[in-house]
Protein backbone atom coordinates (compact mmCIF):
# COMPACT_ATOMS: atom_id res chain seq x y z
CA UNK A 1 -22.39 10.90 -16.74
CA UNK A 2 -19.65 9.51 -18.94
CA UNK A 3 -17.71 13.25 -18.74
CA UNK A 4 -17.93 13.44 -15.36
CA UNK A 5 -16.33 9.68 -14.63
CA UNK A 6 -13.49 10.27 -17.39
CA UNK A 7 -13.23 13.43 -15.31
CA UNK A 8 -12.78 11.30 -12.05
CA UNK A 9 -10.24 8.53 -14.30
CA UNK A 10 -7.94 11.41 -14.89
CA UNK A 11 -8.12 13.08 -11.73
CA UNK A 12 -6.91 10.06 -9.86
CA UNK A 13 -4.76 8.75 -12.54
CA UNK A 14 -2.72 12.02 -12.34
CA UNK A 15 -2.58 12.00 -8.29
CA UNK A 16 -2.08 8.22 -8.78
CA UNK A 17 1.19 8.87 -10.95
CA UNK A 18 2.46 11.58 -8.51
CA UNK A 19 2.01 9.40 -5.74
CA UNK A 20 4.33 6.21 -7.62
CA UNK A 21 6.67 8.66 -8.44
CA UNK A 22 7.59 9.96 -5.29
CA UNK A 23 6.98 6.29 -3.94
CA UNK A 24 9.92 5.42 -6.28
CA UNK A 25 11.93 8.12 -5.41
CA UNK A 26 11.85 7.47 -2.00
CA UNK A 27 13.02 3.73 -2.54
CA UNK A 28 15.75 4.73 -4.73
CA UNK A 29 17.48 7.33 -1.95
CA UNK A 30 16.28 4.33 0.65
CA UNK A 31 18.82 1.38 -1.05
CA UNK A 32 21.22 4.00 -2.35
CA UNK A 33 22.04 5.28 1.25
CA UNK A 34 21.49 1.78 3.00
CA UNK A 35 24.66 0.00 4.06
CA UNK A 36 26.75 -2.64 2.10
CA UNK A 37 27.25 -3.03 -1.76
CA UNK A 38 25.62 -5.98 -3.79
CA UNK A 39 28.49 -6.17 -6.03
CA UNK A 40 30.99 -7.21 -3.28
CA UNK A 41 30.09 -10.83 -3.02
CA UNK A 42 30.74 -11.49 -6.64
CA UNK A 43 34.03 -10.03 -6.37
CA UNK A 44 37.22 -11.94 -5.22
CA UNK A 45 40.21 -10.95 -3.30
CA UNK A 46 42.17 -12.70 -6.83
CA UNK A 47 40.48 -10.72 -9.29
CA UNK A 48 42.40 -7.72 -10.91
CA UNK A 49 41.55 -4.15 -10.22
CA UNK A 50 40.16 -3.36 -13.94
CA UNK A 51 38.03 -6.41 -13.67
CA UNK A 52 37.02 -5.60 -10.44
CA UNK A 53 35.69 -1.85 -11.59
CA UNK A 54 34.19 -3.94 -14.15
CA UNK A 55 32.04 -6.07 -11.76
CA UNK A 56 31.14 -2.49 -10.57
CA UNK A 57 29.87 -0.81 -13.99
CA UNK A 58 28.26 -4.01 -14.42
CA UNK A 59 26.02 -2.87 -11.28
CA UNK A 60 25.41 0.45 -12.50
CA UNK A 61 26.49 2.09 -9.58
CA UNK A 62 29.18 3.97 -10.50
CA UNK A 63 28.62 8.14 -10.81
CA UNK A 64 27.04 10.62 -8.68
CA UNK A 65 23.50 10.49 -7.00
CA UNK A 66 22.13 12.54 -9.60
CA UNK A 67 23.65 10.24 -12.52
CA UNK A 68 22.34 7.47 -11.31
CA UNK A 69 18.74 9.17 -10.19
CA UNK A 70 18.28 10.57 -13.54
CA UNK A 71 19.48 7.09 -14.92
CA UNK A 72 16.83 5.19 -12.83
CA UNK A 73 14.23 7.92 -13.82
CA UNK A 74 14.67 7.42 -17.66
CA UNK A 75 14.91 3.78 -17.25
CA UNK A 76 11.78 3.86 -15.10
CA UNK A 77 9.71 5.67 -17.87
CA UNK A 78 10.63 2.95 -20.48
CA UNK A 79 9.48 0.21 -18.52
CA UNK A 80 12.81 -0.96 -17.85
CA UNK A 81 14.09 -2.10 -14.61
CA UNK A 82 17.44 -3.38 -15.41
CA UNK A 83 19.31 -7.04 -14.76
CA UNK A 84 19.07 -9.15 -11.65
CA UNK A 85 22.07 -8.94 -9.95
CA UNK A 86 20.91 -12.23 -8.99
CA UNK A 87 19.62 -13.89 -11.24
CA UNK A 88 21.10 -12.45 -13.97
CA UNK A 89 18.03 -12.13 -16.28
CA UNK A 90 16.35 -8.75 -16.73
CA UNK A 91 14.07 -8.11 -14.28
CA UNK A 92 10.92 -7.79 -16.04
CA UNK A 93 11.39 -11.39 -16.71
CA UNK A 94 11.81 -12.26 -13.16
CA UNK A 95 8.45 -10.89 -11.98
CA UNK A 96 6.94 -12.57 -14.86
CA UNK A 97 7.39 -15.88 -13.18
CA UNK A 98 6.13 -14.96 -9.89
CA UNK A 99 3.60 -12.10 -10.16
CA UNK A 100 0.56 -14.55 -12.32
CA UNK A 101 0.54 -16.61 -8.83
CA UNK A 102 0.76 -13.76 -6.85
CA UNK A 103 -2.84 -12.08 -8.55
CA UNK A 104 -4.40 -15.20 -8.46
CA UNK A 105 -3.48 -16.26 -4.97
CA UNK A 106 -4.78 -12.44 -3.50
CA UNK A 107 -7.88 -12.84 -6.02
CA UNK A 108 -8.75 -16.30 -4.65
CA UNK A 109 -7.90 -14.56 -0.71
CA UNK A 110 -10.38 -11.61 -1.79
CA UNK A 111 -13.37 -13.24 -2.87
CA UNK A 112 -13.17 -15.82 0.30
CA UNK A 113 -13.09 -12.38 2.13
CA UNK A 114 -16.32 -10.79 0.74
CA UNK A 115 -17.82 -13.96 0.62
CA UNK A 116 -17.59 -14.80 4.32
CA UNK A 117 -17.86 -11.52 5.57
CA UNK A 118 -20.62 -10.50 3.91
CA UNK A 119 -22.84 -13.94 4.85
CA UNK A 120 -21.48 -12.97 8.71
CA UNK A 121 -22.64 -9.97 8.64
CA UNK A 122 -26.38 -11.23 7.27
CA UNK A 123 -26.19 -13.81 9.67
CA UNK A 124 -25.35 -11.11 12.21
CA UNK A 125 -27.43 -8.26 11.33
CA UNK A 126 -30.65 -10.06 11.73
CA UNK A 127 -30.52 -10.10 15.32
CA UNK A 128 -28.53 -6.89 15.98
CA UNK A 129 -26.66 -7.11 19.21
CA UNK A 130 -28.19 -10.62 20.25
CA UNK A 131 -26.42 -13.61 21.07
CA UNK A 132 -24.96 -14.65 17.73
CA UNK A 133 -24.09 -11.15 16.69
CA UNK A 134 -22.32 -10.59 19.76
CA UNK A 135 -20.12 -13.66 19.46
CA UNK A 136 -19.23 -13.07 15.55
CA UNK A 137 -18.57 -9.31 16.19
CA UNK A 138 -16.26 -10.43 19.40
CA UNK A 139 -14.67 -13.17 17.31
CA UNK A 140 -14.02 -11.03 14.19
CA UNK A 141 -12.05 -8.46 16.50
CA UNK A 142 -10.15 -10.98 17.93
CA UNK A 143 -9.25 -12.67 14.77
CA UNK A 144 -8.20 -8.63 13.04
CA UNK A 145 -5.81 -8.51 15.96
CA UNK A 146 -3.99 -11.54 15.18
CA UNK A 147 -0.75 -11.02 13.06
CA UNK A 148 -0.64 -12.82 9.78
CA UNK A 149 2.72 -14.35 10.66
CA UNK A 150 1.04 -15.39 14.12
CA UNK A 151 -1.92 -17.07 12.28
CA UNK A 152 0.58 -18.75 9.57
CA UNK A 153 2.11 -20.43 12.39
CA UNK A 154 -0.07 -21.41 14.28
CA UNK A 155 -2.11 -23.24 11.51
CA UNK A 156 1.02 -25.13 10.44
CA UNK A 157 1.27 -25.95 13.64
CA UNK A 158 -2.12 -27.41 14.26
CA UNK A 159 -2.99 -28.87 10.95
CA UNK A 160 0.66 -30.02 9.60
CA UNK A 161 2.43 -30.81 12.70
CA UNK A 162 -0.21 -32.03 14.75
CA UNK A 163 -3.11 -33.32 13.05
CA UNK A 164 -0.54 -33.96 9.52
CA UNK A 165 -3.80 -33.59 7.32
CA UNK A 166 -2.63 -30.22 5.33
CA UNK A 167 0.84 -29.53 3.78
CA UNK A 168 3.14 -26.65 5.27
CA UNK A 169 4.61 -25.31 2.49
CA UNK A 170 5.19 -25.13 -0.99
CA UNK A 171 2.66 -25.38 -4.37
CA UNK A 172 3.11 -28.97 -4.94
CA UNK A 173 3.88 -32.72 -3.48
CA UNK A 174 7.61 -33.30 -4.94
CA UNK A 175 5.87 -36.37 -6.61
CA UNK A 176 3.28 -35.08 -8.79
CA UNK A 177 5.06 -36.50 -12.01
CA UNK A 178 2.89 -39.22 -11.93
CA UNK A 179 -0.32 -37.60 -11.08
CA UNK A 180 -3.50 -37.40 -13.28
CA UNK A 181 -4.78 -33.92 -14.06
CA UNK A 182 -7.19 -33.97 -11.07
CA UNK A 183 -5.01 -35.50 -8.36
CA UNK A 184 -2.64 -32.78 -9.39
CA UNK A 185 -5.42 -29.84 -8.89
CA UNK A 186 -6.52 -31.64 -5.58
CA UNK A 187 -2.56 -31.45 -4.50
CA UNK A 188 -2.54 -27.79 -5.10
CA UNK A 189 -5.37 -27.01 -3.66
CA UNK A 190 -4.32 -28.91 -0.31
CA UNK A 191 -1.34 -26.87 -0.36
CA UNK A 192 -2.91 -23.23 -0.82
CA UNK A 193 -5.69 -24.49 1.67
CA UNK A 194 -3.90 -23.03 5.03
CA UNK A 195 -2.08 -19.89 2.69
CA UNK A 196 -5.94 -18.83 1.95
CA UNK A 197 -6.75 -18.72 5.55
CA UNK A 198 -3.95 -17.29 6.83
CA UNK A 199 -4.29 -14.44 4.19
CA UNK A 200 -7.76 -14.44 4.36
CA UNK A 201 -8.51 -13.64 8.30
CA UNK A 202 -8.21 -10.08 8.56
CA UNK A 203 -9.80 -9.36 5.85
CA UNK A 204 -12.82 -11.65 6.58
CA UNK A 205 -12.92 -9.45 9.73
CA UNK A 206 -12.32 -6.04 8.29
CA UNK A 207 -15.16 -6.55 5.69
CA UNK A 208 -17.74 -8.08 8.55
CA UNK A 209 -17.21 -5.18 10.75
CA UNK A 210 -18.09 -2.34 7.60
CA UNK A 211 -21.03 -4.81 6.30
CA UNK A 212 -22.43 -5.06 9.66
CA UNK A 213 -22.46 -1.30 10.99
CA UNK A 214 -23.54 -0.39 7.32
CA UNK A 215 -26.37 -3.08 7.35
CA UNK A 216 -27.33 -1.72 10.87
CA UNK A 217 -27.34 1.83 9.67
CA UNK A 218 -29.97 1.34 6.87
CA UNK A 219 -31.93 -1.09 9.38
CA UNK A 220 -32.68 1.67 11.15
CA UNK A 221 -33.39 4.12 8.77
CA UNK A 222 -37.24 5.40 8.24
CA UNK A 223 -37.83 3.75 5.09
CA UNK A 224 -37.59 0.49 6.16
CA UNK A 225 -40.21 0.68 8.57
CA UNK A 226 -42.30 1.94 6.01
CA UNK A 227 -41.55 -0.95 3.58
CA UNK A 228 -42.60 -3.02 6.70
CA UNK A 229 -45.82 -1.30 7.25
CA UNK A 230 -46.23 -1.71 3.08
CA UNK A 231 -46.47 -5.77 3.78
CA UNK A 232 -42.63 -6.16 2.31
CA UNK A 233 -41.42 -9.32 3.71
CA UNK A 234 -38.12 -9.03 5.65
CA UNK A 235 -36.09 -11.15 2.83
CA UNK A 236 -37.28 -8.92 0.10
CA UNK A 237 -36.36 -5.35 2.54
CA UNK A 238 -32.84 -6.96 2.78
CA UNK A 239 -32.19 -8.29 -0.28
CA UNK A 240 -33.53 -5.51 -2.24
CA UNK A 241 -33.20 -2.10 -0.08
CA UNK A 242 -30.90 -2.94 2.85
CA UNK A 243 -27.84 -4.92 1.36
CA UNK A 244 -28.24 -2.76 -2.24
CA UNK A 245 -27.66 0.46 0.09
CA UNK A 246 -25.36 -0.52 2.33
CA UNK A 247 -22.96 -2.22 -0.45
CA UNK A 248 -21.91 1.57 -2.03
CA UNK A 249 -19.52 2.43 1.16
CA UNK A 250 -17.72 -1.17 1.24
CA UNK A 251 -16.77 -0.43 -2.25
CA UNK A 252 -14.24 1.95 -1.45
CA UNK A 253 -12.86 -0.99 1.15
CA UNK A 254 -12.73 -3.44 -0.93
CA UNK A 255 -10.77 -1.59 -3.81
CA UNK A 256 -8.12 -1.04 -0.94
CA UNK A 257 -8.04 -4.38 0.26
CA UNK A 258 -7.21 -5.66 -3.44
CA UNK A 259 -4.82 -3.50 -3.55
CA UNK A 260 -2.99 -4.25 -0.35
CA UNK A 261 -3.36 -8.11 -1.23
CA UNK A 262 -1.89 -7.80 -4.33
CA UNK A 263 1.45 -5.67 -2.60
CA UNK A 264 1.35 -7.77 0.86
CA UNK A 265 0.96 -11.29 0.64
CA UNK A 266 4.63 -11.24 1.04
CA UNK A 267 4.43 -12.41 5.04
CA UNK A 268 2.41 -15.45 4.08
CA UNK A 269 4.04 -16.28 0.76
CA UNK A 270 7.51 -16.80 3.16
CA UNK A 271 6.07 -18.22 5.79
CA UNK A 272 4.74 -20.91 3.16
CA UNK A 273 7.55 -20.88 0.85
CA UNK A 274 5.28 -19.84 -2.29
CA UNK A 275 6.68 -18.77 -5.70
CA UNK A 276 5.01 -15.14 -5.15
CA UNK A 277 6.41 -12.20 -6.16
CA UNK A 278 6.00 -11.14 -2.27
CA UNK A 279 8.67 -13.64 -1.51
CA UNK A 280 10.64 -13.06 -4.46
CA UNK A 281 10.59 -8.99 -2.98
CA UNK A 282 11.94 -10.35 0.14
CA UNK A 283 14.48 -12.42 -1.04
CA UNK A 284 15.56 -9.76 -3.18
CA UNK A 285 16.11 -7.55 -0.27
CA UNK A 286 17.97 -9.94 1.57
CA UNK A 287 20.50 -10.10 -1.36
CA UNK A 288 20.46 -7.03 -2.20
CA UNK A 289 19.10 -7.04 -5.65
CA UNK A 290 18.34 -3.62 -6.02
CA UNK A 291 16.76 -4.16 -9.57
CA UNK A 292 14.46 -6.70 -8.56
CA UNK A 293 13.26 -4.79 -5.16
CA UNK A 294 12.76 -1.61 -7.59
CA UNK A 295 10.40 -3.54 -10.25
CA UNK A 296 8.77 -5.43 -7.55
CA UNK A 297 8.04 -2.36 -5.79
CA UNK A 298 6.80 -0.64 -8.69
CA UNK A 299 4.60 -3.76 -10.16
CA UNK A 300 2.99 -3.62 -6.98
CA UNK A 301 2.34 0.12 -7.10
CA UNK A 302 0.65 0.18 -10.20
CA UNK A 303 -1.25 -2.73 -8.98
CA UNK A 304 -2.74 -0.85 -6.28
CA UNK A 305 -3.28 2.08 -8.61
CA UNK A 306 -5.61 0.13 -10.59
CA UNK A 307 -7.39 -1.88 -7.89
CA UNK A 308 -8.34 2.13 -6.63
CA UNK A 309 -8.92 3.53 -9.72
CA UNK A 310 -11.58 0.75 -10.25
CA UNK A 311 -13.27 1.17 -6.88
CA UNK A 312 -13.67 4.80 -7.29
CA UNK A 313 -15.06 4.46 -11.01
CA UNK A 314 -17.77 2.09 -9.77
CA UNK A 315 -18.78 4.13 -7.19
CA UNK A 316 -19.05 6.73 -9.80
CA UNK A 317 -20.97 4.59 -11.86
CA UNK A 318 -23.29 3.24 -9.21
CA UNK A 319 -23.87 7.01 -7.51
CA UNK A 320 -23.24 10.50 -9.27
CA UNK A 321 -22.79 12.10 -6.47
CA UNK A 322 -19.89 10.28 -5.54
CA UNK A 323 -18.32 11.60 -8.99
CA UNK A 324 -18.93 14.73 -7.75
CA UNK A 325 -17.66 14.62 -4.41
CA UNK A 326 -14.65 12.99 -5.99
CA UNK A 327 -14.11 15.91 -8.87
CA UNK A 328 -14.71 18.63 -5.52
């Protein structure tokens, strides 16, 4: 068993690698042949021409395609990223200020997703295609449909505008100097109250919809009429048989979910005005930071390499066949 799931690790951590690499590739041609030069606004109309090709080198963007492509590989494969044109700081330490509230943010989002939308899809389930399930199924499609940005809105519309109960953007109160250490958690968590549901919707939706059809699938499989006819009560067929067999294909779901919570929280963390590395990415694109965009880019790449990887080694765990089907 242990062979056979190192043999699925290094199967997809090859593929995995390919894939980032040609990911990166594609975003270095992307800036290089994008309009505009980041270097321009830091250079004046008084400054010399020497120091002018100086504010140039500084960039690194001097040479051929191929220099610089072989440049950005090497520097790539040594972890390094280069200086923020911006901030002038290397990058690496950039993201390190933004990216521990970006995993914690999409980790809090995630587990309010599988929470709710696996207790809908219970609730649901147990009277398929009644009344109830009918309106959570009709809700939950509505809801998926409903951009992020649309949602963000909206909610800071209702709640901040309107109503004034919730903050509309940022961490923190500008006045938390003299808070105690609870009044200070309470103030946070008021803020990342309407960020959580915002980022949380769609995925509350996406992982009610696979729960319920996969709950309704093992309802009505054989077996379960036989545990019936056995004198199993219904809370032991669910919680034991049902929910234990209909878990393995949400797996798979879930690890991409992580993943794309970890690379796109960016639309919320603007619309709130977090300190994310999502809106860090975006501001960096707007400046033109091509350093910052490039680590960004490939933080959140290996990000979603791991959340994969993990989902596909507990499926391998949980089912051996899976391992197989995986290795085939």
């Amino acid at each position: 068993m242990r062979k056979e799931i190192f043999k699925v690790l290094a199967k997809r951590v090859w593929t995995s690698l390919l894939v980032l690499f040609l990911l990166m590739t594609f975003l270095f041609f992307l800036l290089r042949i994008s309009p505009g030069d980041p270097s321009v606004k830091y250079i004046s109309p008084d400054l010399s021409p020497k120091l002018t090709a100086l504010v140039k080198k500084s960039f690194s963007l001097e040479g051929s395609f191929a220099t610089q492509y072989k440049t950005f590989i090497l520097n790539l494969s040594e972890g390094e990223f280069g200086i923020s044109y911006t901030y002038r700081i290397p990058v690496v330490e950039v993201i390190k200020r933004t990216l521990p509230f970006t995993i914690i943010f999409s980790l809090l989002s995630f587990i309010i997703q599988i929470v709710f939308g696996f207790l809908l899809s219970v609730i649901a389930v147990k009277k398929i295609n009644g009344i109830t399930d009918r309106i959570i199924s009709k809700t939950s499609l509505t809801v998926y449909a409903i951009p992020s940005f649309v949602a963000g809105v909206f909610l800071i519309y209702i709640f901040s505008e309107k109503l004034s109960i919730l903050p509309s953007s940022g961490l923190s109160s500008f006045d938390t100097e003299s808070y105690t250490t609870i009044q200070k958690l309470f103030d946070y968590a008021q803020h990342l109250v309407l960020p959580l549901i915002t980022l949380s919707l769609n995925g509350i939706a996406v992982f009610f919809k696979y729960l319920r059809d996969n709950l309704e699938e093992v309802y009505n499989k054989p077996f379960v009429e036989n545990l019936r006819a056995n004198g199993f009560t219904e809370k032991d067929i669910v919680r034991k048989h049902i929910i234990p067999n209909a878990i393995n294909p949400v797996i798979s779901i879930a690890g991409v979910e992580l993943g794309l919570l970890f690379s796109g929280a960016l639309i919320t963390e603007v619309i709130f005005a977090l300190p994310g590395m999502g809106r860090l990415t975006v501001d960096a694109i707007l400046s033109r930071d091509y350093p910052v965009v490039i680590g960004c880019t490939f933080v959140a790449g290996i990000l979603v390499i791991l959340t994969n990887l993990s989902s596909d080694i507990i499926k391998a765990v949980l089912d051996k066949r899976i391992a197989k089907g995986i290795l085939n």
